[in-house]
Protein backbone atom coordinates (compact mmCIF):
# COMPACT_ATOMS: atom_id res chain seq x y z
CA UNK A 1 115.85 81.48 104.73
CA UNK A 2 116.85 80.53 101.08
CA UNK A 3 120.38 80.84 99.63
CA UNK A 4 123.73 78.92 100.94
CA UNK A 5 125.44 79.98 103.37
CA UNK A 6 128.27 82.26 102.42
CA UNK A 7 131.99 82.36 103.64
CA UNK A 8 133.32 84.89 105.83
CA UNK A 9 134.20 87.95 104.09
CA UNK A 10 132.67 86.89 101.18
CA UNK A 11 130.93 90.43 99.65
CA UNK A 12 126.99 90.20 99.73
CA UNK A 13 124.47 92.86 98.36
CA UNK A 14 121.47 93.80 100.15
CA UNK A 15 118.77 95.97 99.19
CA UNK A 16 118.57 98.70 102.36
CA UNK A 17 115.75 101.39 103.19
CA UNK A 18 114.28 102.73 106.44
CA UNK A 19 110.92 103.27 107.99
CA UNK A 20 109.85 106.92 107.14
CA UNK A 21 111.47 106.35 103.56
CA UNK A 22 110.19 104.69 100.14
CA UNK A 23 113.80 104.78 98.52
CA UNK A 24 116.09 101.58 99.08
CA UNK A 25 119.07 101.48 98.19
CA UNK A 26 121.60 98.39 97.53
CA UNK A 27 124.70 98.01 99.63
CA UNK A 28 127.59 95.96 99.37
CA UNK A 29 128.90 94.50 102.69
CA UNK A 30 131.04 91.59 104.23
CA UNK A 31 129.71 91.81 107.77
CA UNK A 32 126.34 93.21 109.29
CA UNK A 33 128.74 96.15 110.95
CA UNK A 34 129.69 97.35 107.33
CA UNK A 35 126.22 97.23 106.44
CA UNK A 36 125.20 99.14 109.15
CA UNK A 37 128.20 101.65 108.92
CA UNK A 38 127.48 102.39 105.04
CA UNK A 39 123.50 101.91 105.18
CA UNK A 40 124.16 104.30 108.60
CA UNK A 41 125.87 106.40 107.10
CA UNK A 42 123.55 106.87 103.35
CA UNK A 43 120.44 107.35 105.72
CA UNK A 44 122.38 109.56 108.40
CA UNK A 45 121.37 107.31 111.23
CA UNK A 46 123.17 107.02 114.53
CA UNK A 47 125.43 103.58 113.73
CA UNK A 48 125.73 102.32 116.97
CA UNK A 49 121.88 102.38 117.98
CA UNK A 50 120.14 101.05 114.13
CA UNK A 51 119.15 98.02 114.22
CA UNK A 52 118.95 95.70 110.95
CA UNK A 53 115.91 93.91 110.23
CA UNK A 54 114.05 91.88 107.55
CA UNK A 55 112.12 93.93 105.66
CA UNK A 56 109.59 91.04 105.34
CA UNK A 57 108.39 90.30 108.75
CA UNK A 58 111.13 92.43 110.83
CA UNK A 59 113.06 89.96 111.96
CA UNK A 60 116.20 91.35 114.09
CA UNK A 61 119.83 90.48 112.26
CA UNK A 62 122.71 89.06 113.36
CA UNK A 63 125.75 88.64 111.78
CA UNK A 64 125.25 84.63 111.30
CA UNK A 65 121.95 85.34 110.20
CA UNK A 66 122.94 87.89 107.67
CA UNK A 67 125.60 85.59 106.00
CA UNK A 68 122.43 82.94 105.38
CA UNK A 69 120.73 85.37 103.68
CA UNK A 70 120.59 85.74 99.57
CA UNK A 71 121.42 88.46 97.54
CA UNK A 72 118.76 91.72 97.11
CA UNK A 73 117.32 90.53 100.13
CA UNK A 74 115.29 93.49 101.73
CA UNK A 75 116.37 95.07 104.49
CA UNK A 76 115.18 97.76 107.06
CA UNK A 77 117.28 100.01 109.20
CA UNK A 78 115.43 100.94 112.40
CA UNK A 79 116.66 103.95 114.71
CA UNK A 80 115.69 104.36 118.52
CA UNK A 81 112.27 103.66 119.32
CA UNK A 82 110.98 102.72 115.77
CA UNK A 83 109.29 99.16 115.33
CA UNK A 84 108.41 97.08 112.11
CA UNK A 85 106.33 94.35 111.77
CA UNK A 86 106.72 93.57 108.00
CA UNK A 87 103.35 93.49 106.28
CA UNK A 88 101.51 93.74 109.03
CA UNK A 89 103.17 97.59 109.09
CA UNK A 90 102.53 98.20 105.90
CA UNK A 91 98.76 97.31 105.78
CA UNK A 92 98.18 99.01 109.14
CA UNK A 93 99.17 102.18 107.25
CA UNK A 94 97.22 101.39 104.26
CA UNK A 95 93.91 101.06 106.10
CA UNK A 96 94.41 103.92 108.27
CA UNK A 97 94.92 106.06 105.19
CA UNK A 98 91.42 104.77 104.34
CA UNK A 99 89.96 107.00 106.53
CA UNK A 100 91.19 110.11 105.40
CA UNK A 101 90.96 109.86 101.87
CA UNK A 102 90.28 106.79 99.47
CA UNK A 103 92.06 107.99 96.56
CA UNK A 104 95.47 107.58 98.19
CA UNK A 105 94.92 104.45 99.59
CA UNK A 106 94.05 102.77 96.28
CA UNK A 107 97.14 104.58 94.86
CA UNK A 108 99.38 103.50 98.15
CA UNK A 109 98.18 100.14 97.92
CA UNK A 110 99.56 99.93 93.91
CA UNK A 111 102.74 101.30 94.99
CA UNK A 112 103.55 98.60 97.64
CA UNK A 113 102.03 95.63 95.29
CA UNK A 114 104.34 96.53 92.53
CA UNK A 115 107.48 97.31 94.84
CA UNK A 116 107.17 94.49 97.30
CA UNK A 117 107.94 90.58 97.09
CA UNK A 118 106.33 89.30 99.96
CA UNK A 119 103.49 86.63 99.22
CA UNK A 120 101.48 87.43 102.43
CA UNK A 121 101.74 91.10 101.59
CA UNK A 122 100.85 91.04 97.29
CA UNK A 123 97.55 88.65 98.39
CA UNK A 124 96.23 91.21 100.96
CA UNK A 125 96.58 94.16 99.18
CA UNK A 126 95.29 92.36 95.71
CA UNK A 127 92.39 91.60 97.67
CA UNK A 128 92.28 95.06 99.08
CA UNK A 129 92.22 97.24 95.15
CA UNK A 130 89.77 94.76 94.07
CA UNK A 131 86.97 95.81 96.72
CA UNK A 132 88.12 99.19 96.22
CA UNK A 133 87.15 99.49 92.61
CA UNK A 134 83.84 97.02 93.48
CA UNK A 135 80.14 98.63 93.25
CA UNK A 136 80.83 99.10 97.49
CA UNK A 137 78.57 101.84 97.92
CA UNK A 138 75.81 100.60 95.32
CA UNK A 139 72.09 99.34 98.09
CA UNK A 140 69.41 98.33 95.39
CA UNK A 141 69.13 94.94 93.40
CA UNK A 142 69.28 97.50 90.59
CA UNK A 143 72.04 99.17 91.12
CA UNK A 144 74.36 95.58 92.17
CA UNK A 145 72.32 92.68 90.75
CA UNK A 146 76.17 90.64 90.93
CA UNK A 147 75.97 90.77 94.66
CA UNK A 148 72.94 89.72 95.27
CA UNK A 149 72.93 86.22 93.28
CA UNK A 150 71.65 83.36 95.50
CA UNK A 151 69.48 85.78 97.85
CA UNK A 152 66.07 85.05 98.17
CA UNK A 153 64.08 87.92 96.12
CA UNK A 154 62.43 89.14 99.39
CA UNK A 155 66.13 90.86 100.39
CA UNK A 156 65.78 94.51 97.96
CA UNK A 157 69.07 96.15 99.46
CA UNK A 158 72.45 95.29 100.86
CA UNK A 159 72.52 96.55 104.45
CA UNK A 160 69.06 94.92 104.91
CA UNK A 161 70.41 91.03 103.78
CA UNK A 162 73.63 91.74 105.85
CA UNK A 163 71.26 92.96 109.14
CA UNK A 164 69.02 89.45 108.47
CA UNK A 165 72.15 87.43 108.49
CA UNK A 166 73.50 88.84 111.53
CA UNK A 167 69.92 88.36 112.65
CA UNK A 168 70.43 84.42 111.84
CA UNK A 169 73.61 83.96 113.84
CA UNK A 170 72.26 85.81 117.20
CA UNK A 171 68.68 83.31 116.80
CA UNK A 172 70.62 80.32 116.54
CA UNK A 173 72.54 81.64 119.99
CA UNK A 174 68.86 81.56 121.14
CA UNK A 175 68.04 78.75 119.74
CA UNK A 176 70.66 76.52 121.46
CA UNK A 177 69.55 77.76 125.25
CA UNK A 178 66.45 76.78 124.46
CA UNK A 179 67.13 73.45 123.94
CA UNK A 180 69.58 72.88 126.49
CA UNK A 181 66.16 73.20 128.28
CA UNK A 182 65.65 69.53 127.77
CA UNK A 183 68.29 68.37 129.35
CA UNK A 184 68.03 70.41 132.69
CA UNK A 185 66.56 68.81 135.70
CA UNK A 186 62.92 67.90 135.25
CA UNK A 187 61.91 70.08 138.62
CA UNK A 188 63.25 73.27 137.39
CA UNK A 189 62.39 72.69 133.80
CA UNK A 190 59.76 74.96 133.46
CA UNK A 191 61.30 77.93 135.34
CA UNK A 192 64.27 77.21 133.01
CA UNK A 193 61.56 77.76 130.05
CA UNK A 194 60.77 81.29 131.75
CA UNK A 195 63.95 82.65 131.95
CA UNK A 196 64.63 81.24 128.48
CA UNK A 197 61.37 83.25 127.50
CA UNK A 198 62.37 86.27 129.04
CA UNK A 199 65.67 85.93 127.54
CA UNK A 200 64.11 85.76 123.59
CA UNK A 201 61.35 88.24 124.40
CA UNK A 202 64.49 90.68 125.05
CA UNK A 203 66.13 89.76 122.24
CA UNK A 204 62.86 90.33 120.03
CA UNK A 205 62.63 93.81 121.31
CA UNK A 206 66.48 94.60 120.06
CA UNK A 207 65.32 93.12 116.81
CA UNK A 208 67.98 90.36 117.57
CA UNK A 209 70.79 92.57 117.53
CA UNK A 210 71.41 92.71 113.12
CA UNK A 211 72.53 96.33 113.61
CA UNK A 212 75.92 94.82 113.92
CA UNK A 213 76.34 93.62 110.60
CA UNK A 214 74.41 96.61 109.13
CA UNK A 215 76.18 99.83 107.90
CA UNK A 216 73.37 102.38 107.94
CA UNK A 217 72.81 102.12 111.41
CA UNK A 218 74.46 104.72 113.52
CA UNK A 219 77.59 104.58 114.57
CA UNK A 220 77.38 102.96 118.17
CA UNK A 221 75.42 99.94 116.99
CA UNK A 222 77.37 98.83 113.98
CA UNK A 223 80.53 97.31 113.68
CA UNK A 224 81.41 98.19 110.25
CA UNK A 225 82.62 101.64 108.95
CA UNK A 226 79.97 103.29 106.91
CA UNK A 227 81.15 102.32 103.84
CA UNK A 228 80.91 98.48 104.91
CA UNK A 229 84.27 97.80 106.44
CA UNK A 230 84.62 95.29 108.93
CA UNK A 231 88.28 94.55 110.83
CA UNK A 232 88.70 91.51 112.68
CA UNK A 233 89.04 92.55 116.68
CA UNK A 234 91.68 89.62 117.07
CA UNK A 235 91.46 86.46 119.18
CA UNK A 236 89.62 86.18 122.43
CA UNK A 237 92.90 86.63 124.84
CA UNK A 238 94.00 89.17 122.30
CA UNK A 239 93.04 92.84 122.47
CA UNK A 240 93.60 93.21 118.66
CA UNK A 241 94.37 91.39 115.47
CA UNK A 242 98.12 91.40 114.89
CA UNK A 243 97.40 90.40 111.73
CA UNK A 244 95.18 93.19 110.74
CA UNK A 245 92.37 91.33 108.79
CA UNK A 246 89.93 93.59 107.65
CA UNK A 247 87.05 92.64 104.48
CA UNK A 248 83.95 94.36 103.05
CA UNK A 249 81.15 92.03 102.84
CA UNK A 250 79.21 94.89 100.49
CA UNK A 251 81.60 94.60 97.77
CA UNK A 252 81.15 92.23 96.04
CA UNK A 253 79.63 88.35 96.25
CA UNK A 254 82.87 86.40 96.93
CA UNK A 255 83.41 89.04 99.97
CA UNK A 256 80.02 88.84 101.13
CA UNK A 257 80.81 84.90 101.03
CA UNK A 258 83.76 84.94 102.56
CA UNK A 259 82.25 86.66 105.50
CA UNK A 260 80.06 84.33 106.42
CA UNK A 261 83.26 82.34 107.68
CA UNK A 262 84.37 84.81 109.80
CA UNK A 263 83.15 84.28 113.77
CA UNK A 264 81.17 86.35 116.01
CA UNK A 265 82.94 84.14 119.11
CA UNK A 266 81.97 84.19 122.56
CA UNK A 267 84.90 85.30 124.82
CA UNK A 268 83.05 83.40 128.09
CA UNK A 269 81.99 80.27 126.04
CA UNK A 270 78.30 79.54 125.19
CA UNK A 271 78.08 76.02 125.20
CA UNK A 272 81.03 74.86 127.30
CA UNK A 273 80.25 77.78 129.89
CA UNK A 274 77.41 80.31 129.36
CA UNK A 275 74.73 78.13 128.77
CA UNK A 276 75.90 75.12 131.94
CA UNK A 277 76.08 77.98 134.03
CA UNK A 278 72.49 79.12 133.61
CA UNK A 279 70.75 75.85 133.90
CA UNK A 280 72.46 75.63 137.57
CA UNK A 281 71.87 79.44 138.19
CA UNK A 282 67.92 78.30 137.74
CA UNK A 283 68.62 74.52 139.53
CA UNK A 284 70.30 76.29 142.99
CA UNK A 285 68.22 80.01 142.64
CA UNK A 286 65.85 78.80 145.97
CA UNK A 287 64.04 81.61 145.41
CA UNK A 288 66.27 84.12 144.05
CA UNK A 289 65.67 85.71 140.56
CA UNK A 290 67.85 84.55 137.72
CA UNK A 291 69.98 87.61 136.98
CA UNK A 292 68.84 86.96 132.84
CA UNK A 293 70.24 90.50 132.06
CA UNK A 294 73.50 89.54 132.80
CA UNK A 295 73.01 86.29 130.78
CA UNK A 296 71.46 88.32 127.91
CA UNK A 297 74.89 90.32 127.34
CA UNK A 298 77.10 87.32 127.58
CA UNK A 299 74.77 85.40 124.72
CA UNK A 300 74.09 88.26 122.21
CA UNK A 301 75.74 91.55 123.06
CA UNK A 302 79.57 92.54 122.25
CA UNK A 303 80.18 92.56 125.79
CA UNK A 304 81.38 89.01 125.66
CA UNK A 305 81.60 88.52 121.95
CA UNK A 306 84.27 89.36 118.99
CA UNK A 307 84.26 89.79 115.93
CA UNK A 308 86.93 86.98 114.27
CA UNK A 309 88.24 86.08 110.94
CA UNK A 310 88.57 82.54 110.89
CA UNK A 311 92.37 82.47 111.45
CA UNK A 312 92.03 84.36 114.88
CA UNK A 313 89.34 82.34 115.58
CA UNK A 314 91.16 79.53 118.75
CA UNK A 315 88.67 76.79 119.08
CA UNK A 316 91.04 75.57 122.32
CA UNK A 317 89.05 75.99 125.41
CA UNK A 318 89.10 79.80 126.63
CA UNK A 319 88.71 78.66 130.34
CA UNK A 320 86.92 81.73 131.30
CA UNK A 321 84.16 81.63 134.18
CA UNK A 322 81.02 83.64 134.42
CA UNK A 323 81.09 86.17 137.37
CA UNK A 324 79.76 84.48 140.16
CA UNK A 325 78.55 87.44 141.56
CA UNK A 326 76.25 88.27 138.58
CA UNK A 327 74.18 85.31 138.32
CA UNK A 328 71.41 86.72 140.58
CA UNK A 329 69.42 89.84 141.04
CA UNK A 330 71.12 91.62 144.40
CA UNK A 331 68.09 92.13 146.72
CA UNK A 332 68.13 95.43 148.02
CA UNK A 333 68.27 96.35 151.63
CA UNK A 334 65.40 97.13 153.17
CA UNK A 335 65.24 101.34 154.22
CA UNK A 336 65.45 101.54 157.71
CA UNK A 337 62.26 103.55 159.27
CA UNK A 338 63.01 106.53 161.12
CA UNK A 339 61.04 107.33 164.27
């Protein structure tokens, strides 16, 4: 952190607030107990069980740490069982205010941009009241000509362009297992080709999966709000995004740009794993039938792959395995005949 270090029992001022308020309020202190007593006591919070933390990325204090810090640094006083992650906190409100009504999140969003210092924070939410007050809802070439510029003319609406270029990335999925045909052994080439057949005659009937990108399909097939919002579903040994990256492609061209960077990644690796794994499931099948349904969801369903921003997006290897016990059809057991 910035500023010298200060002597002991030299007087500091820090600016001090708490989770469930909007009102900080400066505080002189030597020590982080006298903080804690007078911020403690101004918030009538239990003294010995608050915690101090940067208000930035909630960072826990200590008393070494707190004499590093500068003056007006923000702080946050946390009480039993209350958590902050910094801007990460604050945006995780901000977008689940979204839902209810979008009004107040514009207005929340201007409140924490012109009260808060934090760089990470200010570029988020900047980014965040410019697609609000963007043409999002706006389909037609008419109606958002802007958006549209470098299209081909044959794309009239929005959701249609963002369904084709979902479209795009799920073909070339398709495209690459069917030419890792060439390199599979020559005496199980062709039923290589088959299953590779059967695999993009499925995906032809799904109309390669766009839905995903597109926001007027229902609900269950989309991965965007209705209003166009996509949030990134974190890295592939993640559950979630800690970083809560979120963007809407449909407002605006730079968006819709900026999009196209962000990863639809394949938790069980295509090329590394997915892909290997089905040229030997064809090379040691001896008869048994290819289980290409099982292959199907791993290439081009969300079964196996996540939706990324390019920062969550690890390009170490994930050293994930497909199920062994998937890779063929289970034969059923013949029914015994009763006499």
């Amino acid at each position: 952190m910035g500023g010298k270090v200060s002597a002991q029992g030299q007087m500091k001022i820090f600016k001090v607030r708490t989770v469930s308020g909007d009102n900080k309020y400066g505080v002189a202190c030597r020590d982080l107990r006298e903080l804690r007593d007078k911020g403690c006591k101004k918030f009538q919070l239990p003294p010995n069980s608050t915690r101090v933390c940067l208000y930035e990325d909630g960072t826990e204090i200590s008393n070494k740490y707190l004499r590093n810090l500068p003056d007006n640094t923000d702080l946050i006083l946390l009480a039993p069982g209350e958590t902050w992650h910094g801007f990460v906190t604050d945006i995780d409100r901000l977008l689940k205010a979204f839902y209810k009504r979008q009004v107040d999140v514009t207005e929340a969003a201007r409140r924490l941009l012109s009260d808060e210092q934090a760089p990470k924070r200010r570029k988020i939410l900047v980014d965040f009241i410019s697609n609000l007050n963007e043409n999002i809802l706006a389909e037609s070439r008419e109606e958002d000509e802007p958006w549209f510029e470098g299209i081909e003319s044959r794309h009239k609406n929005k959701s249609s362009y963002m369904r084709y270029s979902c479209e795009s990335r799920i073909r070339s999925y398709m495209k690459e297992v069917q030419g890792s045909g060439t390199t599979v052994d020559p005496a199980v080439r062709d039923e290589y080709k088959k299953v590779a057949d059967t695999l993009c005659n499925a995906l032809k009937a799904v109309k390669y999966n766009g839905c995903y990108f597109d926001r007027t399909e229902v609900k269950a097939n989309r991965l965007c709000t209705v209003e166009g919002w996509f949030s990134c579903q974190g890295p592939f040994d993640s559950s979630d995004c800690t970083s809560k990256h979120s963007i809407n492609p449909y407002s605006n061209r730079e968006s819709r740009i900026v999009f196209s960077t962000w990863n639809l990644d394949h938790r069980i690796e295509k090329k590394r794993t997915i892909v290997p794994c089905l040229a030997e499931a064809v090379k040691g099948s001896n008869g048994r039938q290819v289980n290409w349904q099982y292959f199907f969801n791993l290439l081009f369903t969300m079964e196996n792959l996540k939706l990324v921003h390019i920062a969550c997006h690890k390009k170490t290897s994930h050293n994930l395995k497909c199920d062994d016990s998937m890779i063929y059809v289970k034969r059923k057991s013949p029914k015994k005949i009763r006499k």
